[in-house]
N, C-alpha and C. Protein backbone atom coordinates (compact mmCIF):
# COMPACT_ATOMS: atom_id res chain seq x y z
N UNK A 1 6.81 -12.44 5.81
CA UNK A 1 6.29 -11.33 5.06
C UNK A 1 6.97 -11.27 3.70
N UNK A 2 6.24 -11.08 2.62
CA UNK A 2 6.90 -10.69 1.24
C UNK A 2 7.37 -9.01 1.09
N UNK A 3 8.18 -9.77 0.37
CA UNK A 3 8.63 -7.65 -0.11
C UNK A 3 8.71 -8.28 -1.64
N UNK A 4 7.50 -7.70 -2.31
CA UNK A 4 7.31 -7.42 -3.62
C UNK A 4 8.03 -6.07 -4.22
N UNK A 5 8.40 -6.24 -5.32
CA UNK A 5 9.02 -5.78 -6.32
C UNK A 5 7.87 -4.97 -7.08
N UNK A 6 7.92 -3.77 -7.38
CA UNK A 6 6.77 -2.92 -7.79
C UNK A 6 7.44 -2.34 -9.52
N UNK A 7 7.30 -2.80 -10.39
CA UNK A 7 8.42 -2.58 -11.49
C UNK A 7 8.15 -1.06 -11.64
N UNK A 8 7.11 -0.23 -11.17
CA UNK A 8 6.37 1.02 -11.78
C UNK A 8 7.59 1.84 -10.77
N UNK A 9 7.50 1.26 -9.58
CA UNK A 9 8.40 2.42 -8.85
C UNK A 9 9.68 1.87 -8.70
N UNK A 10 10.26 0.93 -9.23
CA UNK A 10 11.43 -0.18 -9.19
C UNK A 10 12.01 0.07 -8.13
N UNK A 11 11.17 -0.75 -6.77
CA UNK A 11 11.78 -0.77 -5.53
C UNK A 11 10.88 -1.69 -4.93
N UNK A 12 11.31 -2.93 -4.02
CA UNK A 12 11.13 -3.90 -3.05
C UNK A 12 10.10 -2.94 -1.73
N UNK A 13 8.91 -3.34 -1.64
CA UNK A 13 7.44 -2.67 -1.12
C UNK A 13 6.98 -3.59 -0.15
N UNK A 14 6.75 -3.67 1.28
CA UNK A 14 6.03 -4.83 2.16
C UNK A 14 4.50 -5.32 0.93
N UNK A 15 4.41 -6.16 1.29
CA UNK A 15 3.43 -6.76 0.75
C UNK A 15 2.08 -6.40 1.33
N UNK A 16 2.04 -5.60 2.73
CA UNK A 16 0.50 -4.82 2.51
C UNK A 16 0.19 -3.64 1.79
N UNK A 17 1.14 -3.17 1.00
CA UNK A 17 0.85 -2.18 -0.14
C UNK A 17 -0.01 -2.78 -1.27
N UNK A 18 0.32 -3.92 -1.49
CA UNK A 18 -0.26 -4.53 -2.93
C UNK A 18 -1.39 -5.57 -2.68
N UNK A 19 -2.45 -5.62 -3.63
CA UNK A 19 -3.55 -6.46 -3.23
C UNK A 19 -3.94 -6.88 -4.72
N UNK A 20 -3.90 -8.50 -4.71
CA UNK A 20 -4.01 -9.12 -5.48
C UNK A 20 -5.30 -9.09 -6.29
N UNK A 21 -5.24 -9.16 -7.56
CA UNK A 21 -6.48 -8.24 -8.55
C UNK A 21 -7.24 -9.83 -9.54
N UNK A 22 -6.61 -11.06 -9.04
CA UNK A 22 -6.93 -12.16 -9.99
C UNK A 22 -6.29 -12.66 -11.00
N UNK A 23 -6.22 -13.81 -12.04
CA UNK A 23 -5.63 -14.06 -12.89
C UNK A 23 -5.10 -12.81 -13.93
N UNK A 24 -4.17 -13.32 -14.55
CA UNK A 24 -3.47 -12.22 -15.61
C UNK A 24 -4.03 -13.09 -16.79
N UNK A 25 -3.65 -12.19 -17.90
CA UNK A 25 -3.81 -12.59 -19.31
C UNK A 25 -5.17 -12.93 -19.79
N UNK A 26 -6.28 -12.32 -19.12
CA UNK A 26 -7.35 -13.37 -19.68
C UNK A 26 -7.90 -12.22 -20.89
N UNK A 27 -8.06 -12.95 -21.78
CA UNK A 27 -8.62 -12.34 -22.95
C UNK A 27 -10.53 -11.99 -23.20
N UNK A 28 -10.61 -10.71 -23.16
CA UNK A 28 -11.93 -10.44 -23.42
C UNK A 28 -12.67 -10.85 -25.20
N UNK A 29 -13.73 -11.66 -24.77
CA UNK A 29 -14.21 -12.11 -26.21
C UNK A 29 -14.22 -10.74 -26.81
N UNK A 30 -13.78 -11.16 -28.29
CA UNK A 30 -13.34 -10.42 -28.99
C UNK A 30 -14.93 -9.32 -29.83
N UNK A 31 -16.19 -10.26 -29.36
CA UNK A 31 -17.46 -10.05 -30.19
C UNK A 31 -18.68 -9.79 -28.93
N UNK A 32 -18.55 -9.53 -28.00
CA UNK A 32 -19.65 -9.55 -26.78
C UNK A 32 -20.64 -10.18 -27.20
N UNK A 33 -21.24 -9.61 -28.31
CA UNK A 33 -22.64 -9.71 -28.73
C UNK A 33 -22.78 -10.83 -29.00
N UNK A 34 -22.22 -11.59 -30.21
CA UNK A 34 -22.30 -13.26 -30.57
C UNK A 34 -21.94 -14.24 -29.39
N UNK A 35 -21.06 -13.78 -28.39
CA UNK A 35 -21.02 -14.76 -27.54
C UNK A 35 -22.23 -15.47 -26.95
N UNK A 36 -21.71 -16.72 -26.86
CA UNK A 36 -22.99 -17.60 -26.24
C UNK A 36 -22.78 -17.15 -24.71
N UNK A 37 -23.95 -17.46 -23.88
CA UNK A 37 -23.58 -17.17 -22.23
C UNK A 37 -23.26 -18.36 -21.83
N UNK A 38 -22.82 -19.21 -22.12
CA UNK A 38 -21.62 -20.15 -21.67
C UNK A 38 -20.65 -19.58 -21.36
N UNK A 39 -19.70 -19.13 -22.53
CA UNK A 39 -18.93 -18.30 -23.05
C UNK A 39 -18.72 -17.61 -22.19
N UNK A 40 -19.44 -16.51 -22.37
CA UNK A 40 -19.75 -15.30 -21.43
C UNK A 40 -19.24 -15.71 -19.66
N UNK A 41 -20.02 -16.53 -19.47
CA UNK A 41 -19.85 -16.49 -18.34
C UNK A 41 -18.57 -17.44 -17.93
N UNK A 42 -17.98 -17.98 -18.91
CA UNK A 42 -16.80 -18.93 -18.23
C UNK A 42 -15.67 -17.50 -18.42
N UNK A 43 -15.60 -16.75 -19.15
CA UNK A 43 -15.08 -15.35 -19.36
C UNK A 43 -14.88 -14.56 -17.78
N UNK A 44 -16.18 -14.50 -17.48
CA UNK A 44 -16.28 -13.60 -16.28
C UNK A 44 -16.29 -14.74 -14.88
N UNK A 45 -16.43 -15.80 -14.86
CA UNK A 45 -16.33 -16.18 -13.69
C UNK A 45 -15.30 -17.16 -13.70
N UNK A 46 -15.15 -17.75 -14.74
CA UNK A 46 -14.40 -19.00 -14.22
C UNK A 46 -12.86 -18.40 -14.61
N UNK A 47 -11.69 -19.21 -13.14
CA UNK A 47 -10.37 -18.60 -13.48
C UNK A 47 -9.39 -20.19 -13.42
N UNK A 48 -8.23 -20.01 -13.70
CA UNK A 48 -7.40 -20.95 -13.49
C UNK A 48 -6.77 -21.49 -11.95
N UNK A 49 -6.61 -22.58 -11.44
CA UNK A 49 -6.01 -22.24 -10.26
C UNK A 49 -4.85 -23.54 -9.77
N UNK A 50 -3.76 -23.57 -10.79
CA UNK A 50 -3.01 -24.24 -10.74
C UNK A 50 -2.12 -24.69 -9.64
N UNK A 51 -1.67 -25.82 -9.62
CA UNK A 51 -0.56 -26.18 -8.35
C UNK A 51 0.78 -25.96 -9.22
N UNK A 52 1.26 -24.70 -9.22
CA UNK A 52 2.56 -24.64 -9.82
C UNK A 52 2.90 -23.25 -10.18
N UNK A 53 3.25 -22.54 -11.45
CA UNK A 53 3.59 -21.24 -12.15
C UNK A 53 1.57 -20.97 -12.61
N UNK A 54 2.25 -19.95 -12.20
CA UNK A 54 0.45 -19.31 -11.80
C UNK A 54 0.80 -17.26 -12.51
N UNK A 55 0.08 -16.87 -13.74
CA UNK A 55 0.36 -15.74 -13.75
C UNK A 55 -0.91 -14.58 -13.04
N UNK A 56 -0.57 -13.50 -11.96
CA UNK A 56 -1.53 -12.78 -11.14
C UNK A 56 -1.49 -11.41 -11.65
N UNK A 57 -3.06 -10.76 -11.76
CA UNK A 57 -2.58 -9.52 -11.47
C UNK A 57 -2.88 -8.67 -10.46
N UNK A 58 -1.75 -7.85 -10.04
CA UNK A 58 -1.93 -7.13 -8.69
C UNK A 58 -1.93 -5.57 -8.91
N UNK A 59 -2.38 -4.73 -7.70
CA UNK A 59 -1.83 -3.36 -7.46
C UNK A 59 -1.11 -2.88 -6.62
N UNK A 60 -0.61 -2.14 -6.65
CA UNK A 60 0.02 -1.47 -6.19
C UNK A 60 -0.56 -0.37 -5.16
N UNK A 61 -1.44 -0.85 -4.25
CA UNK A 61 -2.74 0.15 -3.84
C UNK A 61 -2.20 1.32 -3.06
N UNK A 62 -1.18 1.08 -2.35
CA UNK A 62 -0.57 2.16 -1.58
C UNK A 62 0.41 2.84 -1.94
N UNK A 63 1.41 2.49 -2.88
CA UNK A 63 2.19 3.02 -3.44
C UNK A 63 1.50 4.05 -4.91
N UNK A 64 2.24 3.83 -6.09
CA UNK A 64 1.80 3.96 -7.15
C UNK A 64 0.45 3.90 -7.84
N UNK A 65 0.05 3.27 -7.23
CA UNK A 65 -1.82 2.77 -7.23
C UNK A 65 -1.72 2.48 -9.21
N UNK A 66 -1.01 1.31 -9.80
CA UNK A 66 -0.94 0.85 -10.81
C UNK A 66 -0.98 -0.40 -10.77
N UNK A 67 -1.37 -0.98 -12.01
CA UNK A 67 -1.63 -2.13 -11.61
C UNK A 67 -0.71 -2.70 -12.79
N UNK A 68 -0.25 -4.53 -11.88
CA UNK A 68 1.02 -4.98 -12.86
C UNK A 68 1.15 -6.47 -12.55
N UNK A 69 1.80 -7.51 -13.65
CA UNK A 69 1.56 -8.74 -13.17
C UNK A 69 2.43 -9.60 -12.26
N UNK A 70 2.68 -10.51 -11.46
CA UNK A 70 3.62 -11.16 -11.07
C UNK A 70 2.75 -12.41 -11.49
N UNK A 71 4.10 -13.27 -11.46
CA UNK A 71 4.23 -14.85 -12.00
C UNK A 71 4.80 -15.22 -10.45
N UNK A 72 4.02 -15.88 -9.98
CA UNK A 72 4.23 -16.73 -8.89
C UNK A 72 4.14 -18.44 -8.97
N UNK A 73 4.98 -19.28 -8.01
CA UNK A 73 4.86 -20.07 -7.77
C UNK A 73 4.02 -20.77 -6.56
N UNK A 74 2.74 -21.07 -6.98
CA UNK A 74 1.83 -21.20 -5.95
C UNK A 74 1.83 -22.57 -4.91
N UNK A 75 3.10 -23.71 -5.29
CA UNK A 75 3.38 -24.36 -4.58
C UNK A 75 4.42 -24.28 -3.02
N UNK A 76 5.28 -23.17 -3.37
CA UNK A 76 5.76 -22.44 -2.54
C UNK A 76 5.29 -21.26 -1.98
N UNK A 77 4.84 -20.33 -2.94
CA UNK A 77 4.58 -18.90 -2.21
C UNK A 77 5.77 -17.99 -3.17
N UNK A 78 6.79 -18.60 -3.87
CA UNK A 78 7.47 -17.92 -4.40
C UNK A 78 7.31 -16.78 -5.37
N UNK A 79 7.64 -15.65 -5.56
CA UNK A 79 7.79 -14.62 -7.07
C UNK A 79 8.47 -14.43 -7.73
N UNK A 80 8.36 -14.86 -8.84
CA UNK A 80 9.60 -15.86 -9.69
C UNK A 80 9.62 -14.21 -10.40
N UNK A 81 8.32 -13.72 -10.93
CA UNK A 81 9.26 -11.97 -11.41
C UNK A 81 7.88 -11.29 -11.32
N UNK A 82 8.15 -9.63 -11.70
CA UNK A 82 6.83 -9.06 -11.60
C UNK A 82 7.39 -8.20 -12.92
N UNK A 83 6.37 -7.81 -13.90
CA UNK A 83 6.32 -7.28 -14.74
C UNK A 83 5.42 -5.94 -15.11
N UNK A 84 5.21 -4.93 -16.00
CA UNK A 84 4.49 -3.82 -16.32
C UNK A 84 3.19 -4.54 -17.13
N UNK A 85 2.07 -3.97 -17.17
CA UNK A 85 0.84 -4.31 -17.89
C UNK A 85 1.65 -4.22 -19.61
N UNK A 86 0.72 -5.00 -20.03
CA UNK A 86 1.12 -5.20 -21.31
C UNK A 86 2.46 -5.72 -21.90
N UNK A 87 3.61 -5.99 -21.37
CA UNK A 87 4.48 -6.72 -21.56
C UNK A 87 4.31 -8.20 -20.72
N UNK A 88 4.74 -9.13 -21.49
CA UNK A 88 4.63 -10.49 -21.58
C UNK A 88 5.66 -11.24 -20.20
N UNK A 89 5.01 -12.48 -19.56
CA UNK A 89 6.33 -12.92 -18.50
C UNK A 89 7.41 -13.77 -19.10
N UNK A 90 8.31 -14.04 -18.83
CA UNK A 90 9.71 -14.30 -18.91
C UNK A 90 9.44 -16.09 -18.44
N UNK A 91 8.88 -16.26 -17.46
CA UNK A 91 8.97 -17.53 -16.93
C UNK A 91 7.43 -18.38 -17.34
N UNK A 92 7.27 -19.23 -17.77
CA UNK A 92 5.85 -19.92 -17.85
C UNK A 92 6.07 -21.42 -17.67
N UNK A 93 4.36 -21.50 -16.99
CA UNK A 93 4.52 -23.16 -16.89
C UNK A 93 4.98 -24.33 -17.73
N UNK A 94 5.26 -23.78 -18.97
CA UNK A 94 5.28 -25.21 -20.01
C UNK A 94 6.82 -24.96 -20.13
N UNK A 95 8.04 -24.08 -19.62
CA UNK A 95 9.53 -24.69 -19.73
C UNK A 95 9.44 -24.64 -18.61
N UNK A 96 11.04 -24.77 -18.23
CA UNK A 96 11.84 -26.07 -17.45
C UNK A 96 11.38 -25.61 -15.97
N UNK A 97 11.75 -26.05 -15.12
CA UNK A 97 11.35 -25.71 -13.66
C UNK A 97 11.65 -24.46 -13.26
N UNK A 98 10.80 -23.35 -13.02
CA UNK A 98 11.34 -21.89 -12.19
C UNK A 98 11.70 -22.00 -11.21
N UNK A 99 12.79 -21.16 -11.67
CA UNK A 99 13.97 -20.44 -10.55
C UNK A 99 13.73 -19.39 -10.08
N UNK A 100 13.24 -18.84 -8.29
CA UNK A 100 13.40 -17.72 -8.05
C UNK A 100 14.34 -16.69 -8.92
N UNK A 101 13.52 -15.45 -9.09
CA UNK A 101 14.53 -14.30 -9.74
C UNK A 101 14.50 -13.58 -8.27
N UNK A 102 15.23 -12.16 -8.47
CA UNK A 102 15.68 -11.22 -7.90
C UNK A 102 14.62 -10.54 -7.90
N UNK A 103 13.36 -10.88 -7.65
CA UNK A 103 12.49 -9.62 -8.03
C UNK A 103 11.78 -9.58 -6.81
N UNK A 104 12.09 -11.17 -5.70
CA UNK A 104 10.99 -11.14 -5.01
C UNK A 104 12.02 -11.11 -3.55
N UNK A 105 11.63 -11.40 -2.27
CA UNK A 105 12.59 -12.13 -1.12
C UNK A 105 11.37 -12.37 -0.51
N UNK A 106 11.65 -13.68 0.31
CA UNK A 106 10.80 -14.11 1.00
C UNK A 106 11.09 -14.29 2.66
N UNK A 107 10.73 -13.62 3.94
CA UNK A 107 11.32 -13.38 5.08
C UNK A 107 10.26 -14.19 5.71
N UNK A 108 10.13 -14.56 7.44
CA UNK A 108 9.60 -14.89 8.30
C UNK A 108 9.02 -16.22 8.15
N UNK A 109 8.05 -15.89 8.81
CA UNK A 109 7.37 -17.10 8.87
C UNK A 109 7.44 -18.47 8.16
N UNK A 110 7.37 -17.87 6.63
CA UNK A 110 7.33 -19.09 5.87
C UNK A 110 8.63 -19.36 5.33
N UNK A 111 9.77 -18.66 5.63
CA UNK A 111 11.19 -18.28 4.58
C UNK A 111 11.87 -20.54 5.39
């Protein structure tokens, strides 16, 4: 079982409180209207789904009911950190290899 890190209520939460909301960071075309529906639709449907540092966003559905990102490592299962909307992550795929932070613990089954 995970115990996620909820930065809104800064406290370690079982992981059936929070339910994963899809990629983070994706940028809404800046022009709706001129977009081609290529565009458009690689916007709304298509997402990233890397073997490695992966940024998510989740809620907080039972707690706080806010929503916020974690940077996971999707080759492990690891949560390298979780952050507030609108501030930027700390860890990304293009430097050196992530290191678990303190934000996440990982128990049972898969530990």
């Amino acid at each position: 079982m995970f115990h996620i890190y909820c930065p809104y209520c800064a406290e370690y939460r079982e992981e059936e409180e929070f339910h994963p909301r899809g990629q983070a960071h994706i940028a809404r075309p800046a022009d709706p209207e001129a977009t081609s529906d290529d565009a458009w639709g690689d916007y709304l449907f298509f997402r990233d789904n890397p073997r490695g540092v992966h940024h998510e966003l989740w809620v907080h559905a039972v707690g706080c009911r806010k929503f916020f990102n974690i940077t996971r490592d999707t080759r492990s299962y690891a949560i390298l950190e979780t952050y507030r909307m609108g501030e930027r992550p700390t860890v990304t795929a293009n430097g050196p290899e992530a290191v678990p932070s303190a934000t996440a613990t990982l128990t049972g089954a898969l530990a």
